[in-house]
Each structure stands twice: as C-alpha cells, then as structure tokens.
PDB file of N, CA and C in Angstrom:
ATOM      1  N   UNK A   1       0.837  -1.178   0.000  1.00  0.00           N
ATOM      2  CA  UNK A   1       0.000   0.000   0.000  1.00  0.00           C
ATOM      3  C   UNK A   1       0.886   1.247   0.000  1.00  0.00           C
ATOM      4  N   UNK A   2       0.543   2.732  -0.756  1.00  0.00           N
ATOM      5  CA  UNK A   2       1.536   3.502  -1.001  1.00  0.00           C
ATOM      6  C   UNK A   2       0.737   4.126   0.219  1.00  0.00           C
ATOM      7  N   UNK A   3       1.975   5.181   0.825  1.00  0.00           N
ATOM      8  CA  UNK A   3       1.785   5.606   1.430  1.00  0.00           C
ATOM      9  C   UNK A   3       1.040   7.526   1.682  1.00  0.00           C
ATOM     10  N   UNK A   4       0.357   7.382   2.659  1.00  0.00           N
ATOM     11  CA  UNK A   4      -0.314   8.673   2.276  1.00  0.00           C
ATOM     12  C   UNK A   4       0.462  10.138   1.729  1.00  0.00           C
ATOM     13  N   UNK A   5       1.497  10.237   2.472  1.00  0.00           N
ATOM     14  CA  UNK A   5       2.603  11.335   1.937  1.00  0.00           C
ATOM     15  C   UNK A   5       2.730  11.605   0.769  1.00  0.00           C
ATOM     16  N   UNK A   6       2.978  10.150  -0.082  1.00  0.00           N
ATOM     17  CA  UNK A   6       2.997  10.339  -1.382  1.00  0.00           C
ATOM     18  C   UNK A   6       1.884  10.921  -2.452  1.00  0.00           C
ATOM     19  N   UNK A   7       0.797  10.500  -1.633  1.00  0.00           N
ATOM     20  CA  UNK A   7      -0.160  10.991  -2.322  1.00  0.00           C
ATOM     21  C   UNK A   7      -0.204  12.938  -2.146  1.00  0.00           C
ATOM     22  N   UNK A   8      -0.146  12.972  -0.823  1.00  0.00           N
ATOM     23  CA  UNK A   8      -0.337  14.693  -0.254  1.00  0.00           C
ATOM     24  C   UNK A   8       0.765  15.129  -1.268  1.00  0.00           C
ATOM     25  N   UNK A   9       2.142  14.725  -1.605  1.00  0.00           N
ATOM     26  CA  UNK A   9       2.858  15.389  -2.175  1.00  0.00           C
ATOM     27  C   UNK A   9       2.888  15.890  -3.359  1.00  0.00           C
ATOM     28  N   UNK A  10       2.253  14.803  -4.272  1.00  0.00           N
ATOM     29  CA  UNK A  10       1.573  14.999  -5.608  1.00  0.00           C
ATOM     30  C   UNK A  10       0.720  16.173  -5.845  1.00  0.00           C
ATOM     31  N   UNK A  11      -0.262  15.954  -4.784  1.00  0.00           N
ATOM     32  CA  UNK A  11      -1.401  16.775  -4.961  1.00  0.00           C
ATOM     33  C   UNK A  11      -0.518  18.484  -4.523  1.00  0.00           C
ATOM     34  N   UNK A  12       0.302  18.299  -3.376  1.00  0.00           N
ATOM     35  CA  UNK A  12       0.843  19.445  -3.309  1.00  0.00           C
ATOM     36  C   UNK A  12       1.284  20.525  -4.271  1.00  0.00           C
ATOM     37  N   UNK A  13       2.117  19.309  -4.859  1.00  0.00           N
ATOM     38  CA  UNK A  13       3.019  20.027  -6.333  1.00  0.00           C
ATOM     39  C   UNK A  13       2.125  20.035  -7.124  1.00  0.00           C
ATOM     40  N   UNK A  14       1.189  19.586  -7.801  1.00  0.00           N
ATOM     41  CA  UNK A  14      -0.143  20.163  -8.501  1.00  0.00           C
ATOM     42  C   UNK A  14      -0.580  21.188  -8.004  1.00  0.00           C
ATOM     43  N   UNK A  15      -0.699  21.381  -6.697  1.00  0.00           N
ATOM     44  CA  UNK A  15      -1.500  22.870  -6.683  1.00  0.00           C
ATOM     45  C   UNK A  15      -0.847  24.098  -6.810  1.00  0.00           C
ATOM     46  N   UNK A  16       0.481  23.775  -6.162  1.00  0.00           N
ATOM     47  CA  UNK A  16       1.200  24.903  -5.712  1.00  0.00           C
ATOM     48  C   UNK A  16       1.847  25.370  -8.188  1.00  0.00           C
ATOM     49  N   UNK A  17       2.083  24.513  -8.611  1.00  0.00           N
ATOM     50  CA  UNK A  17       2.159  24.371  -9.811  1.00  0.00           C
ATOM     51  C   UNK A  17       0.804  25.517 -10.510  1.00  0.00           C
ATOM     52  N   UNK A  18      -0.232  24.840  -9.881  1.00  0.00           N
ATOM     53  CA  UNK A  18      -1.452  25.657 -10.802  1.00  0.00           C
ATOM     54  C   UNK A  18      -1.561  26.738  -9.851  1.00  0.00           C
ATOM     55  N   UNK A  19      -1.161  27.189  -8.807  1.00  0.00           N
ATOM     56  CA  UNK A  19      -1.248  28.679  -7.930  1.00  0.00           C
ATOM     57  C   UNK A  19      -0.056  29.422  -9.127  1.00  0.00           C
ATOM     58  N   UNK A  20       0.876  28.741  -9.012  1.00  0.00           N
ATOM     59  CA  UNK A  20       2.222  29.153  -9.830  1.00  0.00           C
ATOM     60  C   UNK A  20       2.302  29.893 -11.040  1.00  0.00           C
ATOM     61  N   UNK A  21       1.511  28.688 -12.419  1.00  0.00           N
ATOM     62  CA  UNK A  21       0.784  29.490 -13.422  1.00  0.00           C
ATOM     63  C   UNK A  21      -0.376  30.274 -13.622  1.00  0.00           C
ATOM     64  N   UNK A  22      -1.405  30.090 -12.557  1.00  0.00           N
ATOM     65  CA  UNK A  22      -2.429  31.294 -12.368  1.00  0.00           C
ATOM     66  C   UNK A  22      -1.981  32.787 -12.382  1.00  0.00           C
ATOM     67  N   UNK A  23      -0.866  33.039 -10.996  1.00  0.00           N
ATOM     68  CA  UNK A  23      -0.085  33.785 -11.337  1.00  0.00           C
ATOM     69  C   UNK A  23       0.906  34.865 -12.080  1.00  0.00           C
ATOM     70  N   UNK A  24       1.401  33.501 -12.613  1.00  0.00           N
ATOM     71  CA  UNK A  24       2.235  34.590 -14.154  1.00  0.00           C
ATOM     72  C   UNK A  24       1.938  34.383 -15.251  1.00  0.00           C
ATOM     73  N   UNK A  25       0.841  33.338 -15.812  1.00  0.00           N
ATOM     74  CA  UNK A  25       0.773  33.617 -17.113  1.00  0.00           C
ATOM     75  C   UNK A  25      -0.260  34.489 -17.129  1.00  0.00           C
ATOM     76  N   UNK A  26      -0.232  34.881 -19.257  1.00  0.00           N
ATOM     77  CA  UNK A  26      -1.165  35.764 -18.886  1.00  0.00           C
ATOM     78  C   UNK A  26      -2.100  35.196 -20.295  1.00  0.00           C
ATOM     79  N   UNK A  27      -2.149  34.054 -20.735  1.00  0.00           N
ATOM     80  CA  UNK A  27      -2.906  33.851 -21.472  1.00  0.00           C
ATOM     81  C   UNK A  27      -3.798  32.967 -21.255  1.00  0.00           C
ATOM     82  N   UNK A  28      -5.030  33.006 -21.394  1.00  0.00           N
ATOM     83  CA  UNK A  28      -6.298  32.252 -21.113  1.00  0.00           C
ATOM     84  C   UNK A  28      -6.568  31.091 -20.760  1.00  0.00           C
ATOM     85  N   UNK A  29      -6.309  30.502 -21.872  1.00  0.00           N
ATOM     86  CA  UNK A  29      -5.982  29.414 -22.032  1.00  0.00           C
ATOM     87  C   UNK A  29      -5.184  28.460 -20.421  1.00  0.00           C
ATOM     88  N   UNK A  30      -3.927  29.498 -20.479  1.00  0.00           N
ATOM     89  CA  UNK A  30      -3.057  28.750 -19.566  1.00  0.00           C
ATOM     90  C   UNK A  30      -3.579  28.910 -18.434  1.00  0.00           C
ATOM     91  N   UNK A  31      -4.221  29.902 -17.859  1.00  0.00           N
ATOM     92  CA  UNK A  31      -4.812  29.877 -16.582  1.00  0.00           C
ATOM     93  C   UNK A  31      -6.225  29.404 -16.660  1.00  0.00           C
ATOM     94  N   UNK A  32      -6.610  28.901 -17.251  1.00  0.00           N
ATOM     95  CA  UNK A  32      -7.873  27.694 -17.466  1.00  0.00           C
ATOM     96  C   UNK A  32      -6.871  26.634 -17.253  1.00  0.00           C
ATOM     97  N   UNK A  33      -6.080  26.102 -17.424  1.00  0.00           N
ATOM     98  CA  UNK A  33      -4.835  25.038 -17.694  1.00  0.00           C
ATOM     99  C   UNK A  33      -4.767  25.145 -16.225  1.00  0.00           C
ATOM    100  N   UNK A  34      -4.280  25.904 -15.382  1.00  0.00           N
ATOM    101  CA  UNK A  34      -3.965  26.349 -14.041  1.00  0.00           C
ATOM    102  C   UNK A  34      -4.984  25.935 -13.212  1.00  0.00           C
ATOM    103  N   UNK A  35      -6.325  26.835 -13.169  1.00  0.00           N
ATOM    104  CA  UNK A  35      -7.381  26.421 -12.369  1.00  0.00           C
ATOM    105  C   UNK A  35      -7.860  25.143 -12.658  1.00  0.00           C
ATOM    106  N   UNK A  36      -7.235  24.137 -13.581  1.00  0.00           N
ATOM    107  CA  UNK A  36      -7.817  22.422 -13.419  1.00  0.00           C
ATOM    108  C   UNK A  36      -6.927  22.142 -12.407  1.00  0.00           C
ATOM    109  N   UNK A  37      -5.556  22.321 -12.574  1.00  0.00           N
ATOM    110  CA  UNK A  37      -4.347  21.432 -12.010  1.00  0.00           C
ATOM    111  C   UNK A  37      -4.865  21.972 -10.395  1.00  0.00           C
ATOM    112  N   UNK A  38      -5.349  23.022 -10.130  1.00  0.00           N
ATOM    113  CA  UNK A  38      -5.441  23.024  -8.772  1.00  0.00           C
ATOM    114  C   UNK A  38      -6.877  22.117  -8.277  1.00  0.00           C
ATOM    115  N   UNK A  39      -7.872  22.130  -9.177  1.00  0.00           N
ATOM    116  CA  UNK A  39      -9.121  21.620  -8.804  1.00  0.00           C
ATOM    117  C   UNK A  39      -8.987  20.016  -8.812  1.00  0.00           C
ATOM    118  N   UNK A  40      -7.948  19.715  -9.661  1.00  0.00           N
ATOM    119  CA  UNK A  40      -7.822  18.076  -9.930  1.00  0.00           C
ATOM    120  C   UNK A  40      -6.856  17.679  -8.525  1.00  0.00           C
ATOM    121  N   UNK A  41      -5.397  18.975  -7.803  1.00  0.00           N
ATOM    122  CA  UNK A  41      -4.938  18.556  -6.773  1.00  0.00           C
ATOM    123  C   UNK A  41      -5.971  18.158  -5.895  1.00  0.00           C
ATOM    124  N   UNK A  42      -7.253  19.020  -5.365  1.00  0.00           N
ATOM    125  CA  UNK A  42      -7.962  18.798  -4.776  1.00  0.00           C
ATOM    126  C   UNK A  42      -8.887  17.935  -5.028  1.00  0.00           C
ATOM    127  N   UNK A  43      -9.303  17.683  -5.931  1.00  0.00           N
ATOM    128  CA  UNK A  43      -9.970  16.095  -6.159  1.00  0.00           C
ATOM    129  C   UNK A  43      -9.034  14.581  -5.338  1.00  0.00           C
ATOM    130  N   UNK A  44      -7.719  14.616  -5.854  1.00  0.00           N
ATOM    131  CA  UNK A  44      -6.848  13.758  -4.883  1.00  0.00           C
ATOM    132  C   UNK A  44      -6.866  13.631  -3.875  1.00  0.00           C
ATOM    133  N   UNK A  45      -6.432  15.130  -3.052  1.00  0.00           N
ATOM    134  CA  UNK A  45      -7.207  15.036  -1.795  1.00  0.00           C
ATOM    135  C   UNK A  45      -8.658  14.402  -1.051  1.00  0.00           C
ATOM    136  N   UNK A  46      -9.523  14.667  -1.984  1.00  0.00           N
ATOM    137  CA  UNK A  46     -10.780  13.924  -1.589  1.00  0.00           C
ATOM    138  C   UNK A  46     -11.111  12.578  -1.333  1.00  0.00           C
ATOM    139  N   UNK A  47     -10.123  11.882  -2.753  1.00  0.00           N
ATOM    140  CA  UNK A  47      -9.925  10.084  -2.766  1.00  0.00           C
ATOM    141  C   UNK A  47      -9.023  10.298  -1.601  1.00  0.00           C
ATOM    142  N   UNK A  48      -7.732  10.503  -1.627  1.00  0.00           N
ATOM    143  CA  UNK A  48      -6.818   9.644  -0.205  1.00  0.00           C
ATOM    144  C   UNK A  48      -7.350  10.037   1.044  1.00  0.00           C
ATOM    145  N   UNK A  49      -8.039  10.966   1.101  1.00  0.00           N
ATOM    146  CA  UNK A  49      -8.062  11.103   2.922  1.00  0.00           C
ATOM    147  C   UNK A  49      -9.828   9.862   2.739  1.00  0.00           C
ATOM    148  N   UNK A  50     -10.450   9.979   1.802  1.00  0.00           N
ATOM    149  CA  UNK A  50     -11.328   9.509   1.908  1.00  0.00           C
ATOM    150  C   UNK A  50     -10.652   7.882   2.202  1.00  0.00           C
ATOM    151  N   UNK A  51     -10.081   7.503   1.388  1.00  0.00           N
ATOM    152  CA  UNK A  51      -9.249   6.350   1.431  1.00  0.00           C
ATOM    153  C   UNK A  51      -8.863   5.480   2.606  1.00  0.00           C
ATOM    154  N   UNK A  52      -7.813   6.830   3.338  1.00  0.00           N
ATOM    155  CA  UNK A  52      -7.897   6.462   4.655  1.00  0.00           C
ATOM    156  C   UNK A  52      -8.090   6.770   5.817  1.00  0.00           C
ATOM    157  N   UNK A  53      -8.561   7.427   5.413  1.00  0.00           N
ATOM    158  CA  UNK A  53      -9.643   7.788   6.958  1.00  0.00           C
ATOM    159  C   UNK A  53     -11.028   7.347   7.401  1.00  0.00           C
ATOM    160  N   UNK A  54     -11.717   6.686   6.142  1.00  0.00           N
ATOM    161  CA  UNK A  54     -12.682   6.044   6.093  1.00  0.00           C
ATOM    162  C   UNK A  54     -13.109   5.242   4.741  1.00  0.00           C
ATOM    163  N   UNK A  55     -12.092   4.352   4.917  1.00  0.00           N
ATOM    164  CA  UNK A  55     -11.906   3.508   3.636  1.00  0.00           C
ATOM    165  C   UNK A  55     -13.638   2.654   3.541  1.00  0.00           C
ATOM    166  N   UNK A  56     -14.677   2.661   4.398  1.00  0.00           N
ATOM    167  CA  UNK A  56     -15.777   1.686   3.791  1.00  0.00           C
ATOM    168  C   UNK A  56     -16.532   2.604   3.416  1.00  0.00           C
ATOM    169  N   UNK A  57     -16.165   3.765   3.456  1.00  0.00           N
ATOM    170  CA  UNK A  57     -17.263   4.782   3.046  1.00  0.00           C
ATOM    171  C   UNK A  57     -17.216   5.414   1.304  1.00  0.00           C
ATOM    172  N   UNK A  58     -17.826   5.868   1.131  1.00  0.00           N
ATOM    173  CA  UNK A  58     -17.460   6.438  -0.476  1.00  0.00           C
ATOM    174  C   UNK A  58     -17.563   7.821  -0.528  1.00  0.00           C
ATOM    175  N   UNK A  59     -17.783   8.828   0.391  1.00  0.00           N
ATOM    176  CA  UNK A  59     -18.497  10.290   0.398  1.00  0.00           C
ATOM    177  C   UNK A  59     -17.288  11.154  -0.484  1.00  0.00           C
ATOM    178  N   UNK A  60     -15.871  10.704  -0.454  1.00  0.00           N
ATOM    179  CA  UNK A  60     -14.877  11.351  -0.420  1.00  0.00           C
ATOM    180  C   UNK A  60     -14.508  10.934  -2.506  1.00  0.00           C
ATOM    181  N   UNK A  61     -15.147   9.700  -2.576  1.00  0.00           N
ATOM    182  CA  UNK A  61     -14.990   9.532  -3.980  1.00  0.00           C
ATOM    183  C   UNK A  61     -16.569  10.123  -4.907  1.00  0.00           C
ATOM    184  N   UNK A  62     -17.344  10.099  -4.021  1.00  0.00           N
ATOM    185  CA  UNK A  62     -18.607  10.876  -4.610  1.00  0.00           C
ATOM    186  C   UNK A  62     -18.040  12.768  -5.252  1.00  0.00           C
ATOM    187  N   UNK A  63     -17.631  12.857  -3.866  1.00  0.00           N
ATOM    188  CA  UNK A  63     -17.238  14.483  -3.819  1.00  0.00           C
ATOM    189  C   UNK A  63     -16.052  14.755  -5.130  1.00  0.00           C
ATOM    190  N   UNK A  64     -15.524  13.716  -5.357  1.00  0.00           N
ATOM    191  CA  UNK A  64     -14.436  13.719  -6.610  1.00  0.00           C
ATOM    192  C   UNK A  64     -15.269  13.667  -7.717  1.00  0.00           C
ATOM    193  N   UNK A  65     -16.215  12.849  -7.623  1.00  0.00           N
ATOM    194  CA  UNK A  65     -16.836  12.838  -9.222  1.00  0.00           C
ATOM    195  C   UNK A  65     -17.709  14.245  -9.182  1.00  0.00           C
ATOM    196  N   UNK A  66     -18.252  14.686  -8.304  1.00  0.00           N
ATOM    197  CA  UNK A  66     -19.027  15.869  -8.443  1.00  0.00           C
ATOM    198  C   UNK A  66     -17.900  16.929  -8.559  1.00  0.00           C
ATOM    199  N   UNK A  67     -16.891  17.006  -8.048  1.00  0.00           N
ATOM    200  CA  UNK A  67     -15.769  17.802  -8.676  1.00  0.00           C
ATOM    201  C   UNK A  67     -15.525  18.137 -10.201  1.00  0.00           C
ATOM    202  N   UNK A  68     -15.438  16.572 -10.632  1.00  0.00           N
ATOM    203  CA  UNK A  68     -15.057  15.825 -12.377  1.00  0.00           C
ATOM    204  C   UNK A  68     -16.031  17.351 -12.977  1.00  0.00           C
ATOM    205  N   UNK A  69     -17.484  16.773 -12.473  1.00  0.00           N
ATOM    206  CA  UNK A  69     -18.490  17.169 -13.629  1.00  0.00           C
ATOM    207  C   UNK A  69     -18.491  18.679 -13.537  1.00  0.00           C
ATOM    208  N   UNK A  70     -18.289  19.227 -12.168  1.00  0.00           N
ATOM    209  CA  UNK A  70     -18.049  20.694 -12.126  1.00  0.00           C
ATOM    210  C   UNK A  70     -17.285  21.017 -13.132  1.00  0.00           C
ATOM    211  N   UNK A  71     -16.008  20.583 -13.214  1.00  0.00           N
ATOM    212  CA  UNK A  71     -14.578  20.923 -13.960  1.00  0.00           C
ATOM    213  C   UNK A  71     -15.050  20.966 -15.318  1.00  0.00           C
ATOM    214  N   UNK A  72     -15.391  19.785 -15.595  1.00  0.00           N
ATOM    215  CA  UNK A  72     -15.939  19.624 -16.737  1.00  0.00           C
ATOM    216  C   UNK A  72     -16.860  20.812 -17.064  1.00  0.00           C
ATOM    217  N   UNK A  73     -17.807  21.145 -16.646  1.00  0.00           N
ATOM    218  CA  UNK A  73     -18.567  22.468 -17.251  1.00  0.00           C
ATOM    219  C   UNK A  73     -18.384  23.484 -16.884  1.00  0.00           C
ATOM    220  N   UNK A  74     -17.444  24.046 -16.249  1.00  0.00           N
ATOM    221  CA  UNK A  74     -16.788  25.016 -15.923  1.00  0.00           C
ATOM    222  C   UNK A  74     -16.299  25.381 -17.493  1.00  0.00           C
ATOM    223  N   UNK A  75     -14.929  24.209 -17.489  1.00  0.00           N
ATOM    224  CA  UNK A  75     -14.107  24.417 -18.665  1.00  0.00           C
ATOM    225  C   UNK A  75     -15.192  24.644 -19.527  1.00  0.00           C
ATOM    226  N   UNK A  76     -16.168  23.993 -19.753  1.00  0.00           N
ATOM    227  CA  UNK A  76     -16.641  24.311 -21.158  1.00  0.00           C
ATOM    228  C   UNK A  76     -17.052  26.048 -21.531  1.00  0.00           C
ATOM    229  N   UNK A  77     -17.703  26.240 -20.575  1.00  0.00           N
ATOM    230  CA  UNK A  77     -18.076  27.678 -20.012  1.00  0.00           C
ATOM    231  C   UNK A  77     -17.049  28.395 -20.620  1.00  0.00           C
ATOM    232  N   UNK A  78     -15.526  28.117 -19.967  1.00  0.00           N
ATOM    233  CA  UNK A  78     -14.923  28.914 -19.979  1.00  0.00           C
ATOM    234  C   UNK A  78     -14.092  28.957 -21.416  1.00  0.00           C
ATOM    235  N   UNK A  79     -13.625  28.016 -21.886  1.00  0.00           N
ATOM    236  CA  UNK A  79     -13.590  27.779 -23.773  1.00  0.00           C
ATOM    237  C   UNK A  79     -14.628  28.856 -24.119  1.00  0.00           C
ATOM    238  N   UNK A  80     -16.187  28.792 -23.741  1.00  0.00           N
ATOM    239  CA  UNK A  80     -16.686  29.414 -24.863  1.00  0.00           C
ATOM    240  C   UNK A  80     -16.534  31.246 -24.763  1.00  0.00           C
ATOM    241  N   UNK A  81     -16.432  31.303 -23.608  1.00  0.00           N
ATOM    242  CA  UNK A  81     -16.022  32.434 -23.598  1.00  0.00           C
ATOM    243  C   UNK A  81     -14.627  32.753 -23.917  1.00  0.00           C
ATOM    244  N   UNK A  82     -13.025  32.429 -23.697  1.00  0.00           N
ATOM    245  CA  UNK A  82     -12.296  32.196 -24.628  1.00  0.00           C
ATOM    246  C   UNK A  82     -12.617  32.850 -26.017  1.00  0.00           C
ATOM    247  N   UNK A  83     -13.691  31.856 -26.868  1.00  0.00           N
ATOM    248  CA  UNK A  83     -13.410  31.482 -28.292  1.00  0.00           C
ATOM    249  C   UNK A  83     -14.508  32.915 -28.329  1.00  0.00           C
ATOM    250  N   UNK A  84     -14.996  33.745 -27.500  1.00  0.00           N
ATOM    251  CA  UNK A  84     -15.889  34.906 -27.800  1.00  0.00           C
ATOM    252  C   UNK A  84     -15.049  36.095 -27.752  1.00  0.00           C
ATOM    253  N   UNK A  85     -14.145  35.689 -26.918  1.00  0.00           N
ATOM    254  CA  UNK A  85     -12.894  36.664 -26.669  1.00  0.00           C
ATOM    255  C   UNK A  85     -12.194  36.854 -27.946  1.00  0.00           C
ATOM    256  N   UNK A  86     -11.486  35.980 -28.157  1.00  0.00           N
ATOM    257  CA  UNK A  86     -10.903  36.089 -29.113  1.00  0.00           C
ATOM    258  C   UNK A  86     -11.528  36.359 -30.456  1.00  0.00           C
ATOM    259  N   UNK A  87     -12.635  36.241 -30.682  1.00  0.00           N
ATOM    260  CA  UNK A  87     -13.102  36.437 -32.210  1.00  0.00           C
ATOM    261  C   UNK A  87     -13.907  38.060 -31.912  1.00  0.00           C
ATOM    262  N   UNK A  88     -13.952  38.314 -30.986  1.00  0.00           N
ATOM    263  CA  UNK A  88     -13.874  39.982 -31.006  1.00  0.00           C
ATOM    264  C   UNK A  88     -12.565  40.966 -30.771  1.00  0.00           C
ATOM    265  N   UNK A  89     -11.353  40.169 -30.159  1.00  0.00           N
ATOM    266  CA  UNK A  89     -10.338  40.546 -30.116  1.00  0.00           C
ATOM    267  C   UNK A  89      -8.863  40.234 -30.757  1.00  0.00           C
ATOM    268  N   UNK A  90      -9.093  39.046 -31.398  1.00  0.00           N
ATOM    269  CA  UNK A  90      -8.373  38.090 -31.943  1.00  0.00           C
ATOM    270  C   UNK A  90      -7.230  38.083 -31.330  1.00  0.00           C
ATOM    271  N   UNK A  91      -7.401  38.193 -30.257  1.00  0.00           N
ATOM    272  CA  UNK A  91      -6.199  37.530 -28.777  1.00  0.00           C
ATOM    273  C   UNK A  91      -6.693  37.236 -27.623  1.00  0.00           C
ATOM    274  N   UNK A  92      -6.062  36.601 -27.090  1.00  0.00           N
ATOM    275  CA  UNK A  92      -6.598  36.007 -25.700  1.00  0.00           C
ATOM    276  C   UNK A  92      -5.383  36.534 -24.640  1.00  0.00           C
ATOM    277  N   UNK A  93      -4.611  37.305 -24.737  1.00  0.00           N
ATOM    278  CA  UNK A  93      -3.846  37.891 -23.416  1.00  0.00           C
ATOM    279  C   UNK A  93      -4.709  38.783 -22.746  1.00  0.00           C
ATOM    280  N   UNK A  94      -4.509  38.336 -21.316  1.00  0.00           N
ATOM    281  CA  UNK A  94      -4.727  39.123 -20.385  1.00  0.00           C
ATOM    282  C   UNK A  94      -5.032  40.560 -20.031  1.00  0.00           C
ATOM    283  N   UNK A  95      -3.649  40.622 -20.620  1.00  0.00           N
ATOM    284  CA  UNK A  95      -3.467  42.417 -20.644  1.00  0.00           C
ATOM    285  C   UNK A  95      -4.249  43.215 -21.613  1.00  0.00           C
ATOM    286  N   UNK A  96      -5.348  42.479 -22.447  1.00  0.00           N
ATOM    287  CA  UNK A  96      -5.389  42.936 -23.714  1.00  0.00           C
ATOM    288  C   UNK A  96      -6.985  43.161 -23.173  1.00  0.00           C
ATOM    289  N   UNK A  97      -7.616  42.282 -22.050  1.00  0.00           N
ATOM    290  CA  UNK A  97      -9.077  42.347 -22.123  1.00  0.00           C
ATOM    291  C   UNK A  97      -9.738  43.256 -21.356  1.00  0.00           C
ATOM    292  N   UNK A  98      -9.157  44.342 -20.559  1.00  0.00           N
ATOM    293  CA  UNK A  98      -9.591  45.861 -20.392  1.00  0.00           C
ATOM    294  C   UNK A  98      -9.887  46.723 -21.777  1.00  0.00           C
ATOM    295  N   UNK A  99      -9.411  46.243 -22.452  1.00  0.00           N
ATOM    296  CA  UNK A  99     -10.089  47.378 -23.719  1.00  0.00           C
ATOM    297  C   UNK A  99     -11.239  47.050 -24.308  1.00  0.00           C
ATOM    298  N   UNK A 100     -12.123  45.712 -23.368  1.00  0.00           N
ATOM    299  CA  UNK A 100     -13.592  45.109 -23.933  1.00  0.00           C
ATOM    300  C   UNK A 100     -14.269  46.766 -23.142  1.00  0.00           C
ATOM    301  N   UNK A 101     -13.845  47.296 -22.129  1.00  0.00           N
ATOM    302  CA  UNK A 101     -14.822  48.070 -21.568  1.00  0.00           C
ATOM    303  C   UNK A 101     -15.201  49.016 -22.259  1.00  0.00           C
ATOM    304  N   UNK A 102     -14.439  49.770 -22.935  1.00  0.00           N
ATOM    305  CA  UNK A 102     -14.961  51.127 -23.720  1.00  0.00           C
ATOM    306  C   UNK A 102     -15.557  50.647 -25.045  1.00  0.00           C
TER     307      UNK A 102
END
C-alpha cells in the first residue's frame, strides 16, 4: 500500500504548480490550464483522505466525481467564452481584455 505522503505530495506540487501558473501567465488558455491542475490537486485530496480515513465509506470519492463534472462544465463555459474573446479581439492575453470596456 503507497503511502499517504505520497499521495499529499503529488497533490501538493499540482496545486502549488497551478497557484504558480495562475499567477504569471497571462494567457487564457493557460490559466484555465492552471485552475484544473489546482481543482484536480484537490480532487486527490478527496480520494486519499477519503481512502484512509474512512476507507468503507465512499463520500470522499462521490465528492471527486461531483468535482469531475463541475470541472468539466466550468471548462466548457470557460472555452466558450475564450473562443468569444478572441473572435472579437483576436487575442486572448490578459493584458489585452480591459479594452472590452470602452
């Protein structure tokens, strides 16, 4: 059986990774890229502590799949706005989407 550490550590460096690129990039895309890697660290979290802290139970792998489907339509959400961005701006940097206001 692997041990729990290993798991926390994974999930660690996934999040701290997607805090990392949230951060400094500045294109769309990549911080959509960012906010999974942190939502998927925390999905991990949900299986191992669920795992072992109450391995006959399932609440902790439920809460992961209701995570999944969040993520899942989040992203989609957020693609379509993306692909609205860009075909009125024909860029997706950051710095570029204050000039939607005027």
């Amino acid at each position: 059986m692997i041990p729990i550490e290993h798991y926390l550590i994974i999930s660690s460096v996934m999040f701290f990774a997607g805090i990392y690129g949230f951060l400094t990039r500045k294109n769309l895309l990549a911080l959509l890229i960012s906010v999974e890697l942190i939502l998927n660290s925390v999905e991990i979290n949900f299986s191992v502590f669920n795992r072992y802290l109450y391995p006959e139970r399932m609440e902790g792998m439920f809460f992961s799949l209701f995570g999944i489907a969040i993520s899942a339509a989040e992203t989609a959400i957020a693609i379509a706005i993306i692909i609205n961005v860009y075909r009125t701006m024909q860029n997706i940097d950051v710095r570029h989407i204050d000039v939607m206001k005027h």
